[in-house]
Protein backbone atom coordinates (compact mmCIF):
# COMPACT_ATOMS: atom_id res chain seq x y z
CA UNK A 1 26.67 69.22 31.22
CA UNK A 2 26.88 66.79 28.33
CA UNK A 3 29.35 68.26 25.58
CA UNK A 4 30.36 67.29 22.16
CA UNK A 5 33.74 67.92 21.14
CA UNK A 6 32.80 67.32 17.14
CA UNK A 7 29.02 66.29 16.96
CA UNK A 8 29.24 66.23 13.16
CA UNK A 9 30.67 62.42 13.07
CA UNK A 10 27.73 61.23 14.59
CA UNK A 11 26.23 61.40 11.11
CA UNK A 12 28.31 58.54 10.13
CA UNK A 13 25.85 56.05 12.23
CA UNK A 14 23.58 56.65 9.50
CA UNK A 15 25.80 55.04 6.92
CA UNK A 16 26.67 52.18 9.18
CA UNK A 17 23.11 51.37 10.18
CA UNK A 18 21.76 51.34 6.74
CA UNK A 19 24.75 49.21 5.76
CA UNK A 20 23.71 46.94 8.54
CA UNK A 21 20.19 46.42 7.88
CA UNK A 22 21.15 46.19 3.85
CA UNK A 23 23.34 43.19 5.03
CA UNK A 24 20.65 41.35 6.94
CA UNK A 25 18.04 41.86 4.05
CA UNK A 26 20.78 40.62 1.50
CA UNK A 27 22.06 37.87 4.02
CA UNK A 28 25.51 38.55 3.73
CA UNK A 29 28.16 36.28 4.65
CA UNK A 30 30.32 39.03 6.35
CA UNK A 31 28.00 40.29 8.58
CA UNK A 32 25.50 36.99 9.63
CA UNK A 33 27.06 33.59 10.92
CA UNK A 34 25.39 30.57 8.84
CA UNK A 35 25.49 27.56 11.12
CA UNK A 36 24.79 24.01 9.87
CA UNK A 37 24.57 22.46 12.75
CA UNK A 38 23.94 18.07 12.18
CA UNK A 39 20.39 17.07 12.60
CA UNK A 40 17.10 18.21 11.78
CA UNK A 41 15.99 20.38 14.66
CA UNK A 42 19.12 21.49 16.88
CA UNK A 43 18.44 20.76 20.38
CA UNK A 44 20.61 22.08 23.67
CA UNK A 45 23.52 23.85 22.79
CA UNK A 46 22.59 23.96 19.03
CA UNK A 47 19.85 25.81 19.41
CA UNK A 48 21.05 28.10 21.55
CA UNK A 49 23.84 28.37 19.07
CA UNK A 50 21.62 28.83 16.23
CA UNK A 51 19.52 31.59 18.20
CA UNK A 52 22.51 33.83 18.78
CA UNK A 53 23.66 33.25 15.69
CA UNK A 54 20.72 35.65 14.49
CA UNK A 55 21.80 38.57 17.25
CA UNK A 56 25.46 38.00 17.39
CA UNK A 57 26.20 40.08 14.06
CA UNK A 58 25.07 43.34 15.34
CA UNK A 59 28.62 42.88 17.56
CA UNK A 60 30.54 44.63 14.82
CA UNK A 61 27.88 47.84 13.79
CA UNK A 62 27.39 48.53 17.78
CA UNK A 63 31.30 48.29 17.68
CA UNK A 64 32.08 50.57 14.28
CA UNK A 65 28.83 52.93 16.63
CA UNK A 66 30.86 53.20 19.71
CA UNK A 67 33.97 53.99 17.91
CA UNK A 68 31.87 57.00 15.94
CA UNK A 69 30.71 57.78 19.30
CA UNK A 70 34.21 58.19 20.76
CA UNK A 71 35.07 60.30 17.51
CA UNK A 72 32.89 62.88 18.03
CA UNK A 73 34.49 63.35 21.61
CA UNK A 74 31.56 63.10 24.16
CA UNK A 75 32.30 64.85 27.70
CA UNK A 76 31.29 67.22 30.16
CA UNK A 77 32.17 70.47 30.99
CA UNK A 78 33.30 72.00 34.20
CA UNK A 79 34.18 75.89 34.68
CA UNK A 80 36.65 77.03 37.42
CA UNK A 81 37.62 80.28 38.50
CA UNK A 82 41.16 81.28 38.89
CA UNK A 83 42.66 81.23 42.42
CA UNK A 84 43.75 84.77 41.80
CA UNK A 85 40.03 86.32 42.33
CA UNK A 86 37.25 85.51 45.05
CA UNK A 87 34.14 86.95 43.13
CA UNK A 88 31.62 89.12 44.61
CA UNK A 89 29.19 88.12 47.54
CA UNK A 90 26.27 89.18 47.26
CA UNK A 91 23.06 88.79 49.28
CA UNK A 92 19.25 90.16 48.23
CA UNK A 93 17.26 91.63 50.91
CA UNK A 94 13.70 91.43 49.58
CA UNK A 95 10.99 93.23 51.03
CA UNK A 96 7.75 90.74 50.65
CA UNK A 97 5.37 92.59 53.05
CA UNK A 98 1.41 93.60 51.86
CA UNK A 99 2.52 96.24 49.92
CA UNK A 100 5.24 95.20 48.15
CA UNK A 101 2.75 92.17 47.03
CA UNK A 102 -0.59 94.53 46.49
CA UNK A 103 0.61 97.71 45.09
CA UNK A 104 -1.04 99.19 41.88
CA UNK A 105 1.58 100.96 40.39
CA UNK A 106 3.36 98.24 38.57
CA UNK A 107 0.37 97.20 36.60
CA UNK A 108 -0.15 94.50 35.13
CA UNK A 109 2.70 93.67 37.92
CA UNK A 110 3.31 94.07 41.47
CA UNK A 111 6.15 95.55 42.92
CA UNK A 112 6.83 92.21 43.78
CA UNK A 113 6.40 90.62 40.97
CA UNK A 114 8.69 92.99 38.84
CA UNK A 115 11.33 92.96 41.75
CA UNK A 116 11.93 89.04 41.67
CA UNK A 117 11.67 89.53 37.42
CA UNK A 118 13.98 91.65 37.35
CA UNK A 119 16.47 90.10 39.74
CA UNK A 120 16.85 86.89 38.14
CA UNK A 121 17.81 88.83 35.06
CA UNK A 122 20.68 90.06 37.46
CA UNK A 123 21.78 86.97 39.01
CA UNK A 124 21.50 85.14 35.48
CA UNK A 125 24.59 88.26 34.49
CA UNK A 126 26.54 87.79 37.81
CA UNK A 127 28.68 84.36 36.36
CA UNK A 128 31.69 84.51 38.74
CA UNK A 129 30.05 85.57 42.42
CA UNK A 130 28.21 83.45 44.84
CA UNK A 131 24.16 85.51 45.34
CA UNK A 132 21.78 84.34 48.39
CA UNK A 133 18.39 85.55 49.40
CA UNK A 134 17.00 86.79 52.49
CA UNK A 135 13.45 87.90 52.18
CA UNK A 136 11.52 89.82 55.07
CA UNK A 137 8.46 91.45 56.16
CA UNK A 138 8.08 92.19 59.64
CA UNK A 139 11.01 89.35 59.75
CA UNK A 140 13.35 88.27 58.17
CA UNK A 141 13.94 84.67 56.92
CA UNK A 142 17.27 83.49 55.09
CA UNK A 143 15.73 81.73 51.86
CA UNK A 144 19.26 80.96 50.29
CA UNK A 145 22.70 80.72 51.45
CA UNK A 146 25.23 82.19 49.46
CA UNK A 147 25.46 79.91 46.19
CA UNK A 148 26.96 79.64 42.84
CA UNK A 149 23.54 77.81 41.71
CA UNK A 150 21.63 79.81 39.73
CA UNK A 151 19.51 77.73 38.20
CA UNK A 152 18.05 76.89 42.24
CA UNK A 153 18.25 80.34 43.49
CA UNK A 154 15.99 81.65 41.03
CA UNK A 155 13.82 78.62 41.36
CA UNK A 156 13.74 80.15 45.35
CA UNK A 157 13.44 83.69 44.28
CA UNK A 158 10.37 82.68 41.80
CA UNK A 159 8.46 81.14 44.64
CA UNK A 160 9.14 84.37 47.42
CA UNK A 161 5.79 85.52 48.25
CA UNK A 162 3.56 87.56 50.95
CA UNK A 163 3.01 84.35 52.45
CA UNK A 164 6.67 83.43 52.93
CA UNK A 165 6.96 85.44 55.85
CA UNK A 166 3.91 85.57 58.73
CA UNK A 167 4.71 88.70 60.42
CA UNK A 168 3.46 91.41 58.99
CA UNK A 169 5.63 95.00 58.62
CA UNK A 170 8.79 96.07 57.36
CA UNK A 171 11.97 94.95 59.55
CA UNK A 172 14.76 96.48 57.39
CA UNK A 173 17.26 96.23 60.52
CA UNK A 174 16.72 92.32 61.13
CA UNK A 175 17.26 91.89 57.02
CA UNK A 176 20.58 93.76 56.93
CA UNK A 177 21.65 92.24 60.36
CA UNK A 178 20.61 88.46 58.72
CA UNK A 179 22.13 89.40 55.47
CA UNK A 180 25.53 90.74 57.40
CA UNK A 181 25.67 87.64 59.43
CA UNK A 182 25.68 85.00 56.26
CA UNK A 183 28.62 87.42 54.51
CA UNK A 184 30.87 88.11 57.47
CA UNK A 185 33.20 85.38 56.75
CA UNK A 186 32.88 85.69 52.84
CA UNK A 187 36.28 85.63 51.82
CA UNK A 188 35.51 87.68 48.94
CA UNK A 189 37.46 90.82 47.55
CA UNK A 190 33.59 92.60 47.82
CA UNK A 191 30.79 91.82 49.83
CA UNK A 192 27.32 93.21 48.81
CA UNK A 193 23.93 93.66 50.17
CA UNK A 194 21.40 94.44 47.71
CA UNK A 195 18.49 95.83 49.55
CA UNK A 196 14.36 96.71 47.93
CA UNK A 197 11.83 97.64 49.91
CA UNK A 198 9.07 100.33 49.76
CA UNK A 199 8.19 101.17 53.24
CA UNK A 200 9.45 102.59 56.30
CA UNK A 201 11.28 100.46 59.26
CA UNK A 202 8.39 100.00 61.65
CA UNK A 203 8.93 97.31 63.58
CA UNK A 204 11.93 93.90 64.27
CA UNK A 205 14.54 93.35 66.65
CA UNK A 206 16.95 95.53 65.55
CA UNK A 207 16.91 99.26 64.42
CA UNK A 208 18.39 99.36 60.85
CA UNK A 209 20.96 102.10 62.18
CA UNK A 210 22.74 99.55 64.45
CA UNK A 211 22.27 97.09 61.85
CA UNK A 212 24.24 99.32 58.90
CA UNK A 213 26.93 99.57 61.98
CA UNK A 214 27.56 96.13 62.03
CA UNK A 215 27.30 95.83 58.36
CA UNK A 216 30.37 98.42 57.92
CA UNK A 217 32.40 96.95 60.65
CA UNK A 218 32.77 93.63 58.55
CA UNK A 219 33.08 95.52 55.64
CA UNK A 220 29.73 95.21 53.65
CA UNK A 221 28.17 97.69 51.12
CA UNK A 222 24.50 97.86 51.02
CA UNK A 223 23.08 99.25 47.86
CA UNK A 224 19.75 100.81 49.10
CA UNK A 225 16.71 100.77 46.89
CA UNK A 226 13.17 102.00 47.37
CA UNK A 227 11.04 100.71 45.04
CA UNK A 228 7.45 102.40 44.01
CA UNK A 229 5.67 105.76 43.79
CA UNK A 230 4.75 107.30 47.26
CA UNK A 231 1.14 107.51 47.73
CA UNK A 232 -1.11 108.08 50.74
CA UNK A 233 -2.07 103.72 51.19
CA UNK A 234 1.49 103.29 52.45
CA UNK A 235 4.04 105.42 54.56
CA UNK A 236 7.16 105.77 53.14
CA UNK A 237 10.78 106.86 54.46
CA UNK A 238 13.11 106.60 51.83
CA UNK A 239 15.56 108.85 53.86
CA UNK A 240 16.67 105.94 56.02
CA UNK A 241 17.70 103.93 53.29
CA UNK A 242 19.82 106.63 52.00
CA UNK A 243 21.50 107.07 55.08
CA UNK A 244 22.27 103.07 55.45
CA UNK A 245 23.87 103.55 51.94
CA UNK A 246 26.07 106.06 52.35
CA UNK A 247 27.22 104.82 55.74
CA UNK A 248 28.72 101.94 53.87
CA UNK A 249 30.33 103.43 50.90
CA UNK A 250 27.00 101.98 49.11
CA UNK A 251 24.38 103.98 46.81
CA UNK A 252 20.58 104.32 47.50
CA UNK A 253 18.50 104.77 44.49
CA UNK A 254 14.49 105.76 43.68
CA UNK A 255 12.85 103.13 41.26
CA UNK A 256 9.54 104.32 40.31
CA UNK A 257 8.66 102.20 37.51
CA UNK A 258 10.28 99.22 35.60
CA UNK A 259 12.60 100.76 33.63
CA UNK A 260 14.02 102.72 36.14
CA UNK A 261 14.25 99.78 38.45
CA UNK A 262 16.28 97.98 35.21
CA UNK A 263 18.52 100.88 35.14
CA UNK A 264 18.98 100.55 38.98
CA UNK A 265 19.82 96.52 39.03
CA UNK A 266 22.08 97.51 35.78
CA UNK A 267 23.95 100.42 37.47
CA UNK A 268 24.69 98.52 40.35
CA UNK A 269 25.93 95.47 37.91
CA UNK A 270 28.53 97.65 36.70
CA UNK A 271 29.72 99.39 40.36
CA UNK A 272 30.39 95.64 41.88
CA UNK A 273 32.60 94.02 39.03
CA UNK A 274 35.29 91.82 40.11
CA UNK A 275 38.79 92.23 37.76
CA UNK A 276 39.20 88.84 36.90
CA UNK A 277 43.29 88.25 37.11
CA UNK A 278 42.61 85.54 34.69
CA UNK A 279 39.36 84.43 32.67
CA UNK A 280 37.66 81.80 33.76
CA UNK A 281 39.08 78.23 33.31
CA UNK A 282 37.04 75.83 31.20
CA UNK A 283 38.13 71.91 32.05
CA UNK A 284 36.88 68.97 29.85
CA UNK A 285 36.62 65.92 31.54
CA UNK A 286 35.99 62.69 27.95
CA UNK A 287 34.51 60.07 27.76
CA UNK A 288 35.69 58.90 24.46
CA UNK A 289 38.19 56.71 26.08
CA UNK A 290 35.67 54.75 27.74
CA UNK A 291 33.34 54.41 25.00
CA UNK A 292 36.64 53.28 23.09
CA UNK A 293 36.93 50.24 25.81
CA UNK A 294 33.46 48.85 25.06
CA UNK A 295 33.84 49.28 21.67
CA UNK A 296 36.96 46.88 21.39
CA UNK A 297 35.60 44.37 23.80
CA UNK A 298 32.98 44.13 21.43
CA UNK A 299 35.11 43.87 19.12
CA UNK A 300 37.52 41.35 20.75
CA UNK A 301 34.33 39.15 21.56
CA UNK A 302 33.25 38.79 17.81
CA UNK A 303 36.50 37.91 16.91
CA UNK A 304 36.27 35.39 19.82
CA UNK A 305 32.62 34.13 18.36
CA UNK A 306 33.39 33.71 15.05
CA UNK A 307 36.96 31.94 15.71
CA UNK A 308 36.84 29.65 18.26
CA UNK A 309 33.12 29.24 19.43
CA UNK A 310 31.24 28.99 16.32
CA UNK A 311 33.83 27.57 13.67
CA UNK A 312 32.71 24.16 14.51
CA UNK A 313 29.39 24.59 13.49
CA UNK A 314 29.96 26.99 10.29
């Protein structure tokens, strides 16, 4: 990210830049180079003499620019987290089956569309852990690897849809057993799954019972969380998920509209904070000494111009 260290003194190219085009209007010696050179039309080297002679001057206001440039400490800024902490892990299990993507009870949403709203307002909080997606339906498909990028993981979250996944059902085993096997050599201090769905297991290669087993034995929480009102279009068993939960020291929560679903995503903000040792480290790499370079070269080749090169011709 481009950074400023004191943007302010860039308003002193204004002053410069009117001085400069004052100075060409007003032909003044101490900017321009008058050349007489012998003849009546300069030919060869004269005239190319003669033609730079016009551009030449605008050495010293693109040098007095570069140095204004360098005062107002241009950079870019890099954030590091201290070695003492590892973050969180976290991966999102998102259900993206036919009812998650045509339910009526989110209105003017789905339950969807609300879930993947809502979650990039969590990852977008989450500043020192590494998030990736799995999304499933009656499979389950890793969409993102574990990632400090927000700005591309909600980019992939925002385009999860029904479509993403061709099977059609609810495999909540083969999500947690995907989402298990991308965190099992986090080296994190917490490793998370965030599960939403709003059906019942029916179908995958792996009951979600086995799945929570192997989830626990690396030492993953799954925060459980079934998402919509239960109606008669789709069967619903939110027992299992509590039961996943609690296996692995995780919570399971209802969320039957989109406040409560905030409240959820908030709540389990709060449970999974890692105690940063130290804050974060911010590390500013300049470029003011570079811009510095170019602007005495410049410098050092006017001088050159206007003492050797052009004094026989002045």
């Amino acid at each position: 990210m481009n950074e400023w260290e004191a943007p302010l003194y860039l308003l002193l190219l204004v002053p410069i830049w009117i001085w400069t085009l004052y100075s060409y209007w007003k032909k003044d010696p101490a900017l321009s180079l008058q050349l007489r050179i012998p003849g009546e039309k300069p030919s060869g080297a004269g005239a190319v003499l003669e033609w730079s002679s016009r551009y030449f001057p605008l050495l010293r206001p693109i040098a007095l620019s570069l140095f204004v440039i360098a005062l107002a400490g241009p950079g870019k800024k890099y954030r590091f987290l201290p070695d003492e902490t590892q973050g969180v892990d976290i991966m999102l299990a998102l259900d993206v089956s036919g009812s998650m993507s045509k339910s009526r009870d989110f209105l003017p949403e789905t339950r969807l569309g609300i879930s993947k709203k809502l979650l990039k307002e969590f990852i977008r909080k989450r500043e020192t852990d590494r998030i990736g997606l799995v999304v499933f339906a009656g499979g389950a498909y890793l969409q993102s690897p574990l990632t400090s990028d927000r700005a591309t993981l909600e980019e992939i979250l925002g385009m999860a849809e029904e479509e993403t996944v061709p099977e059609q059902g609810t495999a909540i085993g083969d999500a947690v057993i995907l989402s298990s096997y991308r965190l099992r050599r986090s080296p994190a201090r917490s490793k998370v799954i965030v599960l939403i769905t709003d059906g019942v297991s029916n179908t995958g290669r792996i009951d979600p019972v086995t799945a929570t087993e192997i989830a626990k034995g690396v030492g993953i929480k799954i925060y459980s969380i079934g998402i919509g009102k239960e109606d008669q279009s789709y069967e619903v068993n939110f027992d299992i998920l509590d039961e996943l939960s609690k296996k692995t020291g995780g919570v399971f929560y209802r969320a039957e509209d989109v406040s409560q679903l905030r409240e959820v995503l908030a709540s389990i903000d709060s449970l999974e904070k890692d105690l940063l040792a130290l804050p974060p480290e911010e590390v500013r790499e300049t470029q003011a000494l570079i811009i510095l370079a170019y602007a005495l070269a410049l410098l050092g080749l006017d001088l050159f111009l206007r003492t050797w090169l052009f004094r026989y011709y002045v």
